[in-house]
N, C-alpha and C. Protein backbone atom coordinates (compact mmCIF):
# COMPACT_ATOMS: atom_id res chain seq x y z
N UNK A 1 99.03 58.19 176.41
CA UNK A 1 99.36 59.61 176.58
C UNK A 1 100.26 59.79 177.81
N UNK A 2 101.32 60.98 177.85
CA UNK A 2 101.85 60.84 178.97
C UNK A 2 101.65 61.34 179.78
N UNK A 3 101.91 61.02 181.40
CA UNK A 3 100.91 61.85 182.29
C UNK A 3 101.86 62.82 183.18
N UNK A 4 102.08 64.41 183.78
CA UNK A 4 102.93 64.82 184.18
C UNK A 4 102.28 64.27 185.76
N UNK A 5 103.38 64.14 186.82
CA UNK A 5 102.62 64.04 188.14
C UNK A 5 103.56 64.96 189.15
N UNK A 6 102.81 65.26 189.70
CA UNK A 6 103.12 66.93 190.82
C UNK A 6 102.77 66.03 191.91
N UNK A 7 104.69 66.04 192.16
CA UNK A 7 104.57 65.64 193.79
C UNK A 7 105.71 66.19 194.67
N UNK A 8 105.44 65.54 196.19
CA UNK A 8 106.39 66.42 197.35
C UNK A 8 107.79 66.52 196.73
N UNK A 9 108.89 66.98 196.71
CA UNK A 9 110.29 67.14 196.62
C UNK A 9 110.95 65.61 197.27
N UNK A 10 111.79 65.00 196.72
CA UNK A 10 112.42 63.87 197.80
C UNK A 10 113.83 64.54 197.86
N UNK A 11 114.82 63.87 198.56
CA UNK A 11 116.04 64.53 198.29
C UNK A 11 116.97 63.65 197.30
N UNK A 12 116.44 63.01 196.72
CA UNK A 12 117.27 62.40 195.41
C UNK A 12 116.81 63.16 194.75
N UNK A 13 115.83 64.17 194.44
CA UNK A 13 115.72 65.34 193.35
C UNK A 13 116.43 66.77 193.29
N UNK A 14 117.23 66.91 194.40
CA UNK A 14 118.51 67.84 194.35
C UNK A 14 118.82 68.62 193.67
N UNK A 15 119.67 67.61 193.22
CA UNK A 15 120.40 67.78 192.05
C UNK A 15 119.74 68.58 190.74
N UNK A 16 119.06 67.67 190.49
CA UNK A 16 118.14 67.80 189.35
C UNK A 16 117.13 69.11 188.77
N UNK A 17 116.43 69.44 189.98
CA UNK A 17 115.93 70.60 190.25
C UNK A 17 116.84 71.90 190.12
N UNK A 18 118.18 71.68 190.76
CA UNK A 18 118.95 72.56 190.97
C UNK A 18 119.28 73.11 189.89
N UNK A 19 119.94 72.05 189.05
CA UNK A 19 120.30 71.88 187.27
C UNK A 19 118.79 73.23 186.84
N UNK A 20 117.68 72.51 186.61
CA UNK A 20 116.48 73.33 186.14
C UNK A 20 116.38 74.48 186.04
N UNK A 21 116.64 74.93 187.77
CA UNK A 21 116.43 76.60 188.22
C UNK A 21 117.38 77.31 187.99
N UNK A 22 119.10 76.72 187.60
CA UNK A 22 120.01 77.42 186.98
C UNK A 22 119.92 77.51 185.83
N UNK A 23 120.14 76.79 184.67
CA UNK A 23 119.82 76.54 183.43
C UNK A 23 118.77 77.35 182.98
N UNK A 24 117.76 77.79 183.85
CA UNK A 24 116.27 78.27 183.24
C UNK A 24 116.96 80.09 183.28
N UNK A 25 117.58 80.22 184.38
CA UNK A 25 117.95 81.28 184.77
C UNK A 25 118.89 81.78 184.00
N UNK A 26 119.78 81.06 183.57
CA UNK A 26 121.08 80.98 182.44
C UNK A 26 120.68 81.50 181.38
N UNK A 27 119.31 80.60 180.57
CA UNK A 27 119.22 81.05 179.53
C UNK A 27 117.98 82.32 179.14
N UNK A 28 117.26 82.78 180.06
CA UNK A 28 117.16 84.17 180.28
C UNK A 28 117.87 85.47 180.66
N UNK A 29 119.22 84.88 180.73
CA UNK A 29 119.70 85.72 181.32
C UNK A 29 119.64 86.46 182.33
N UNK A 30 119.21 85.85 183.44
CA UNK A 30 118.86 86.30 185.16
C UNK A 30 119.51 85.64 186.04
N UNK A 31 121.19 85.19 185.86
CA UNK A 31 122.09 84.47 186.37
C UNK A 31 122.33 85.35 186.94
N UNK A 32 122.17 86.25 187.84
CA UNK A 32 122.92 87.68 188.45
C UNK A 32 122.81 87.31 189.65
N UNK A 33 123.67 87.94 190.89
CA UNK A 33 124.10 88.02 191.77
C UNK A 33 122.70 88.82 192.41
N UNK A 34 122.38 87.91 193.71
CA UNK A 34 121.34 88.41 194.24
C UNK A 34 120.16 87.35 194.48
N UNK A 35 119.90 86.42 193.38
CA UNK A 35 119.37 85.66 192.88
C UNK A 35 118.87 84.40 193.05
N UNK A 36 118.68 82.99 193.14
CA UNK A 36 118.17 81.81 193.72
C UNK A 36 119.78 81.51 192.65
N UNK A 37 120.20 81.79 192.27
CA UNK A 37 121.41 80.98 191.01
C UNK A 37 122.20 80.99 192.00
N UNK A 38 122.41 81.56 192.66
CA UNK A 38 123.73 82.21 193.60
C UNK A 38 123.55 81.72 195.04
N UNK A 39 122.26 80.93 195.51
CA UNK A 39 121.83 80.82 196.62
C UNK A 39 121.91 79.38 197.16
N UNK A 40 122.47 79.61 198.15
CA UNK A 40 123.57 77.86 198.51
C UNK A 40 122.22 76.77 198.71
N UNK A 41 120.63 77.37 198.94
CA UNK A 41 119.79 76.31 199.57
C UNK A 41 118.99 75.99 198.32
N UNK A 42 119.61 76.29 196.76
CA UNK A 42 119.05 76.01 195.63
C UNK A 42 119.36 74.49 195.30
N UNK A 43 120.61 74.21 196.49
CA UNK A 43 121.52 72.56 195.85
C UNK A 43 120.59 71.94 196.92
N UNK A 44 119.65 72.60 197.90
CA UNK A 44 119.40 71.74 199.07
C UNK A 44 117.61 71.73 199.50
N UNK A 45 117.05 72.00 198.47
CA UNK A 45 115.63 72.23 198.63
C UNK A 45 115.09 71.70 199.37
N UNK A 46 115.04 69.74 199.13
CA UNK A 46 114.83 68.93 199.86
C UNK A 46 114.53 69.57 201.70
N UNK A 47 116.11 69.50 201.79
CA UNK A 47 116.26 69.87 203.68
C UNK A 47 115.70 70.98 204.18
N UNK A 48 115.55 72.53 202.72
CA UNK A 48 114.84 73.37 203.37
C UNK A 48 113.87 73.08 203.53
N UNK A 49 112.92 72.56 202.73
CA UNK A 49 111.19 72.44 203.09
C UNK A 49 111.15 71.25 204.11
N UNK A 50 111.65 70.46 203.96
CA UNK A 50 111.47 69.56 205.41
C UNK A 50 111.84 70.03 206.51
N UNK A 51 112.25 71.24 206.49
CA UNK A 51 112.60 71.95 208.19
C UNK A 51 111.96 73.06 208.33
N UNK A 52 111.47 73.34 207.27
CA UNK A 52 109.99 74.69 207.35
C UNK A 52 109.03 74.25 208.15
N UNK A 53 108.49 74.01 209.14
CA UNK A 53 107.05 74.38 208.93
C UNK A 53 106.17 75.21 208.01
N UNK A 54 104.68 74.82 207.49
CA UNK A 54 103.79 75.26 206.57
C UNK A 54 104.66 75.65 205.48
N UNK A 55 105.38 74.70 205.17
CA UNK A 55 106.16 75.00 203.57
C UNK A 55 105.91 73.86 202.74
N UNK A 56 106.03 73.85 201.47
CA UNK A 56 105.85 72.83 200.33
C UNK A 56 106.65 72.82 199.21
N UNK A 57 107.41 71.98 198.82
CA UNK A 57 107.64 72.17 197.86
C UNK A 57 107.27 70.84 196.54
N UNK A 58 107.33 71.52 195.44
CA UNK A 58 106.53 70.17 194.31
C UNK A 58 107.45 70.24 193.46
N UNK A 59 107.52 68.58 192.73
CA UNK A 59 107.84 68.33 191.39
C UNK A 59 107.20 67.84 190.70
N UNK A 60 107.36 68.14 189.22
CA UNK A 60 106.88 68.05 188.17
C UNK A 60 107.55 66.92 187.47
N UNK A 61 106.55 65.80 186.97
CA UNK A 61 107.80 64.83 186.30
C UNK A 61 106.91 64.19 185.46
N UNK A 62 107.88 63.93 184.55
CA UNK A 62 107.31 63.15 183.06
C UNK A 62 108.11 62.19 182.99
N UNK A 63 107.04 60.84 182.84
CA UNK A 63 108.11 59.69 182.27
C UNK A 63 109.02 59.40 182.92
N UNK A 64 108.91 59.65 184.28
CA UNK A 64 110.39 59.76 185.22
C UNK A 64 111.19 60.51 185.20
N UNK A 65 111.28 61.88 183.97
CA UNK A 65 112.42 62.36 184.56
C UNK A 65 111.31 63.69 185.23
N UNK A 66 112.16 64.56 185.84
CA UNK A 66 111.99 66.10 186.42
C UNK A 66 112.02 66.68 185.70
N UNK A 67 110.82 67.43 185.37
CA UNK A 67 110.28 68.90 184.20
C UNK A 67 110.38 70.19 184.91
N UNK A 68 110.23 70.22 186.04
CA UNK A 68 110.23 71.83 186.91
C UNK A 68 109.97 71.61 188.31
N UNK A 69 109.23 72.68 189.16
CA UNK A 69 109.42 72.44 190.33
C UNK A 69 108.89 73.93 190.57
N UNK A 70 108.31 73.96 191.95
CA UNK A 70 107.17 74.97 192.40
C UNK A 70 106.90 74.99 194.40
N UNK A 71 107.48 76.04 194.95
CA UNK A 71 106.85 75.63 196.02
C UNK A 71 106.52 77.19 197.04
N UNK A 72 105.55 77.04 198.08
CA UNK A 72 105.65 77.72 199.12
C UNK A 72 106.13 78.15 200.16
N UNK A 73 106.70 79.01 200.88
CA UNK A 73 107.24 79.05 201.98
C UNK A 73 107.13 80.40 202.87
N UNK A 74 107.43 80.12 203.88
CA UNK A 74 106.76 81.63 204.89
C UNK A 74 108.55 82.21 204.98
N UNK A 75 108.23 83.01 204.13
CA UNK A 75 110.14 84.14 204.12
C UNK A 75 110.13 84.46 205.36
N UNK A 76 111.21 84.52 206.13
CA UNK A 76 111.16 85.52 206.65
C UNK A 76 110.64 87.27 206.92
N UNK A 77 110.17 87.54 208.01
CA UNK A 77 109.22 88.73 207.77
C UNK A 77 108.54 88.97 207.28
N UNK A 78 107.68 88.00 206.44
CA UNK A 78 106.73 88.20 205.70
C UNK A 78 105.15 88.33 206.64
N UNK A 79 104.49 89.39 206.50
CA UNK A 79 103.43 89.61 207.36
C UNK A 79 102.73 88.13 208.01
N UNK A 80 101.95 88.18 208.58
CA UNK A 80 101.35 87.02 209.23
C UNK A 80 99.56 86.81 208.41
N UNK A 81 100.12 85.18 208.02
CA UNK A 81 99.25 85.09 206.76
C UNK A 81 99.67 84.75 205.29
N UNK A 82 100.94 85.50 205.41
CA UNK A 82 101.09 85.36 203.97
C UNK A 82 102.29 84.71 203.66
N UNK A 83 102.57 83.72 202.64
CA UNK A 83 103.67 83.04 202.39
C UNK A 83 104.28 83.67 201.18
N UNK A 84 105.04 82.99 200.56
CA UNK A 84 106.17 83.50 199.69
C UNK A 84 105.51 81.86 198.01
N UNK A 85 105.64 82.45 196.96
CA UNK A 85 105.59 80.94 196.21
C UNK A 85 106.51 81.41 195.60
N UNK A 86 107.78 80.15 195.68
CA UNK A 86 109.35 80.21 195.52
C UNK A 86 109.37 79.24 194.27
N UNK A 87 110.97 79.66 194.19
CA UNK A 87 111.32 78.70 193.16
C UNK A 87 110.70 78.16 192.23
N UNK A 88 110.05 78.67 191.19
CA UNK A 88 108.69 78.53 190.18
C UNK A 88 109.61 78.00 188.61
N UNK A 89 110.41 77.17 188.44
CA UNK A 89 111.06 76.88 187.22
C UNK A 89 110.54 75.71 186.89
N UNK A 90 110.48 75.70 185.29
CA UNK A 90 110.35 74.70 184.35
C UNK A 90 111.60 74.47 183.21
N UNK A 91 111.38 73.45 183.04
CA UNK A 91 112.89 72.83 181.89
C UNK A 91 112.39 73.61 180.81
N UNK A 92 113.04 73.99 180.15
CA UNK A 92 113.04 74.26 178.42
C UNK A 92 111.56 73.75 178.11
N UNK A 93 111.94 72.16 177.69
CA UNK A 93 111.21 71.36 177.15
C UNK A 93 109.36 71.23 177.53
N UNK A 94 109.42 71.83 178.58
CA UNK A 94 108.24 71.67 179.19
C UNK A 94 107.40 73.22 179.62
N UNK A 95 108.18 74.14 179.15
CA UNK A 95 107.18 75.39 178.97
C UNK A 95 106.21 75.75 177.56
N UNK A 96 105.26 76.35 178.24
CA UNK A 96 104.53 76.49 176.79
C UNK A 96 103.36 75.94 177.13
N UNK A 97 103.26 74.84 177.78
CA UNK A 97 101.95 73.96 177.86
C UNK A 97 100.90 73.79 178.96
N UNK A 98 101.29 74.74 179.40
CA UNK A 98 100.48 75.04 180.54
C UNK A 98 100.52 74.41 181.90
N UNK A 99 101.85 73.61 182.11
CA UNK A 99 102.29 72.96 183.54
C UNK A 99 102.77 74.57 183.82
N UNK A 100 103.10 75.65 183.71
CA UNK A 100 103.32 76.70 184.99
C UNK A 100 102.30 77.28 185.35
N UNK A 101 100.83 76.98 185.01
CA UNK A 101 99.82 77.52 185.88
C UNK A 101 99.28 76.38 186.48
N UNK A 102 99.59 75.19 186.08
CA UNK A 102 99.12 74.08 186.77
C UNK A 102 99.72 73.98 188.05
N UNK A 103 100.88 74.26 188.14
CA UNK A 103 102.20 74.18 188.90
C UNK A 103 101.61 75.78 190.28
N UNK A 104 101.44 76.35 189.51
CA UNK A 104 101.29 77.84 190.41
C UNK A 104 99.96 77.30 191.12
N UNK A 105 98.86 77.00 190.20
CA UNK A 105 97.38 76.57 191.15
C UNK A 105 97.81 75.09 192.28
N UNK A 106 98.86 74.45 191.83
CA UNK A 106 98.78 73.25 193.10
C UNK A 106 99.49 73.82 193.93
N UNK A 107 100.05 75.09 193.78
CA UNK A 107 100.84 75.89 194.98
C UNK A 107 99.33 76.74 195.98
N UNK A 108 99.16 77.39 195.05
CA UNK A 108 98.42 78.51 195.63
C UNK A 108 96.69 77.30 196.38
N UNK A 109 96.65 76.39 196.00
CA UNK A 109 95.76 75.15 196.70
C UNK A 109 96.10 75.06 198.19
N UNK A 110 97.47 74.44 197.63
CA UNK A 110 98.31 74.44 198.94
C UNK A 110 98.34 75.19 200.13
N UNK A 111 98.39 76.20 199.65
CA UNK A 111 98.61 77.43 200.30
C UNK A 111 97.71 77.34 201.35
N UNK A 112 96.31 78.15 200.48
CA UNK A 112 94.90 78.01 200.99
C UNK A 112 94.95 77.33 202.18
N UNK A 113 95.05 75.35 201.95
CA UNK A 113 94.94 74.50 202.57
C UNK A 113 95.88 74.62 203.97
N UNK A 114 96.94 75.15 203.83
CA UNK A 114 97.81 75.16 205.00
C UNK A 114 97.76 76.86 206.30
N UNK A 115 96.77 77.46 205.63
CA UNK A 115 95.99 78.55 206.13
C UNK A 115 96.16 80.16 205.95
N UNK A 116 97.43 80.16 204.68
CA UNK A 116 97.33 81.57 204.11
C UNK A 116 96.89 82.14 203.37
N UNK A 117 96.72 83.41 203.98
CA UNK A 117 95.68 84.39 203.32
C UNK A 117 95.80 84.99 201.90
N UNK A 118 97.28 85.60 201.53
CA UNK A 118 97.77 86.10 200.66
C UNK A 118 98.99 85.32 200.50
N UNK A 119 99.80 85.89 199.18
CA UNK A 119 100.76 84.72 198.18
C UNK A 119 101.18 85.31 197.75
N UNK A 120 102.63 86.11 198.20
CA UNK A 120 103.58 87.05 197.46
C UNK A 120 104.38 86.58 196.72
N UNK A 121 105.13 86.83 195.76
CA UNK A 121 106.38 86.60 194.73
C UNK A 121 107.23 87.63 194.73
N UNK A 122 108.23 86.92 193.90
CA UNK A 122 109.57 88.04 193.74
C UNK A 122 110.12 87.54 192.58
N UNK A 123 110.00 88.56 191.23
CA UNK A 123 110.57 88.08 189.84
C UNK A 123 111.34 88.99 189.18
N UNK A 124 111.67 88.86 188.17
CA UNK A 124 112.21 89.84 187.55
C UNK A 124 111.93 90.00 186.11
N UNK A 125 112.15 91.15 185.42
CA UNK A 125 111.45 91.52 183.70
C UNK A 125 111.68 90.31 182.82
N UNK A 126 113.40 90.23 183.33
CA UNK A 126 113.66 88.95 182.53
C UNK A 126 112.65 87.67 182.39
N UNK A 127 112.21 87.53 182.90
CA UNK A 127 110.97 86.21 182.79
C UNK A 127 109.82 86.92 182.85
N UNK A 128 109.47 87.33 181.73
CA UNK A 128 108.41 87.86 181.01
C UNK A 128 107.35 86.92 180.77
N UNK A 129 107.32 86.01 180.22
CA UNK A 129 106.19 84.98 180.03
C UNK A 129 106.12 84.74 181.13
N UNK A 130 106.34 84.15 182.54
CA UNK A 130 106.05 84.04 183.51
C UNK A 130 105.51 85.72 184.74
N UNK A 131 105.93 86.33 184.38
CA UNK A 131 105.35 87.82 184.84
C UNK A 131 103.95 87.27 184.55
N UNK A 132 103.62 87.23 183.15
CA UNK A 132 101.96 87.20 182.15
C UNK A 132 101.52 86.35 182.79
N UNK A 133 101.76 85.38 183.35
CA UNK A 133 101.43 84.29 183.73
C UNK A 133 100.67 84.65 185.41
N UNK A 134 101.91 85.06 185.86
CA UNK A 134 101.30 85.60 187.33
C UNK A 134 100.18 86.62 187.36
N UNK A 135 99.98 87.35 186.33
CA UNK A 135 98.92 88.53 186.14
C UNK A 135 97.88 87.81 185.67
N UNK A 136 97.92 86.97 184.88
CA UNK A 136 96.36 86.13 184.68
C UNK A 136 96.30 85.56 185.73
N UNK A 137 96.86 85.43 186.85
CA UNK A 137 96.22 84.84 188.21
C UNK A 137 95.63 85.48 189.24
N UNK A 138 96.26 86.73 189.28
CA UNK A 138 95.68 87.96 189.58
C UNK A 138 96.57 88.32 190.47
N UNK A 139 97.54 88.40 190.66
CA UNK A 139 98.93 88.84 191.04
C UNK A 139 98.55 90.01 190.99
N UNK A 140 99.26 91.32 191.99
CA UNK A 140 99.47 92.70 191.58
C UNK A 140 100.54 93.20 192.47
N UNK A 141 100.82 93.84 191.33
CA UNK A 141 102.29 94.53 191.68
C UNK A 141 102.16 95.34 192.88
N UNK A 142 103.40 95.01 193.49
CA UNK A 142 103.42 96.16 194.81
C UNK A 142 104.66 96.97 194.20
N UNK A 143 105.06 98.25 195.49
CA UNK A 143 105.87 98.87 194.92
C UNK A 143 107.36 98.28 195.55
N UNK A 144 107.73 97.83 196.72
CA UNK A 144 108.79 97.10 196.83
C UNK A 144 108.56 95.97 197.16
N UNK A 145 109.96 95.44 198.09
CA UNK A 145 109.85 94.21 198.37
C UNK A 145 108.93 94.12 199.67
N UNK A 146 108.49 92.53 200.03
CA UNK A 146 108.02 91.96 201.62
C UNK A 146 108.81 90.93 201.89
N UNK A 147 109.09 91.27 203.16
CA UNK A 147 109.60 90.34 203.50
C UNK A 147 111.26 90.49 203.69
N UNK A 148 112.21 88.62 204.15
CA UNK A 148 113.59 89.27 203.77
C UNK A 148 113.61 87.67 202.92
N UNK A 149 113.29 88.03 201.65
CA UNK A 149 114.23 86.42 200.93
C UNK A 149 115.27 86.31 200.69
N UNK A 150 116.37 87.73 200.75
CA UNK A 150 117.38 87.67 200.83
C UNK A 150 117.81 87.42 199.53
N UNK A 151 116.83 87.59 198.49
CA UNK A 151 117.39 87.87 196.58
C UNK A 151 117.25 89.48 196.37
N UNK A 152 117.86 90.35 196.65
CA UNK A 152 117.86 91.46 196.14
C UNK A 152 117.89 91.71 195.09
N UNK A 153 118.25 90.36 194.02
CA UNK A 153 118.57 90.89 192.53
C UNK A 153 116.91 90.71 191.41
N UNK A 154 116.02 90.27 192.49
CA UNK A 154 114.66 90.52 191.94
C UNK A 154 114.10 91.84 192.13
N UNK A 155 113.62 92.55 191.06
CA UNK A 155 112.84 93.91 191.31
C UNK A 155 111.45 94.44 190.52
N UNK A 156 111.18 93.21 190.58
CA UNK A 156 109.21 92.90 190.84
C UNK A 156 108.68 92.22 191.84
N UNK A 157 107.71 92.51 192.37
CA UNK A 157 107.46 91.91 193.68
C UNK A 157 105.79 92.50 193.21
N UNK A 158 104.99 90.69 193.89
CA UNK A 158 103.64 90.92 193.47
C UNK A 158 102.60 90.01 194.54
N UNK A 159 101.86 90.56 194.79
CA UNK A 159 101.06 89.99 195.63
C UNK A 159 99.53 89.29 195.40
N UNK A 160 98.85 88.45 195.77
CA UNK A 160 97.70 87.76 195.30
C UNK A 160 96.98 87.33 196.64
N UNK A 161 96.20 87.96 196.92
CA UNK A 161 94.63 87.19 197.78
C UNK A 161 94.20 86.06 197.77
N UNK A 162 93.93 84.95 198.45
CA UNK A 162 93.52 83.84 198.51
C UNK A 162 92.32 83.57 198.20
């Protein structure tokens, strides 16, 4: 059977990831200006989370190649306590089966473990199955944004308790 394994980001996964979170975005149609599509540290994940403090980021991989990718990070301005869970994409091939709540719980673990309280997001209608997804976790909608992530072109924003 094959086994998916969720691990740290290296920076030979770049590329690859990058490909994912555009492509995923492409074909929902949430390529808009504002966005992680448009955002120069989408080619450079790697270097951002290795220069975060209390940040994480994960991949998802089958068989060797890269299926998606999932991570945490403290946004800017984001209250004290609470991080941000970023960049939440899966390939085509690999939605459906329940690696994006697997993917969200080794985040929100994470989280916990590295000492925050609460776990905000920032999505948009367009990714509807993933909205559902965040609400069976117990996500709830706020009315704007927290924080500055500096994607204005998201306009759902949801928050979750540890």
């Amino acid at each position: 059977m094959d086994e998916i394994i969720i691990r740290d980001i290296q920076i030979s996964d770049n590329a690859e990831i990058a490909n994912i979170i555009r492509r995923s975005l492409e074909e929902f149609g949430a390529n808009k200006p504002g966005t992680v599509y448009f955002d120069d540290t989408t080619d450079h994940l790697f270097e951002l989370f290795q220069s975060t403090p209390k940040s994480r980021y994960f991949i998802a991989e089958l068989n060797g190649d890269i299926i998606g990718g999932a991570g945490i990070y403290p946004t800017d301005n984001l209250p004290e306590g609470v991080c941000e869970l970023v960049k939440m994409y899966l390939s085509k091939d690999a939605r459906g089966k329940g690696l994006g709540r697997t993917m969200i719980d080794h985040c929100l673990q994470t989280a916990k473990q590295l000492g925050y309280k609460k776990v905000y997001l920032e999505t948009m209608p367009e990714l509807k199955n993933a909205v559902k997804v965040y609400e069976k976790f117990g996500f709830e909608y706020l009315k704007g944004p927290m924080g500055n992530s500096g994607h204005n072109g998201c306009d759902l924003w949801m928050l979750k308790e540890l």
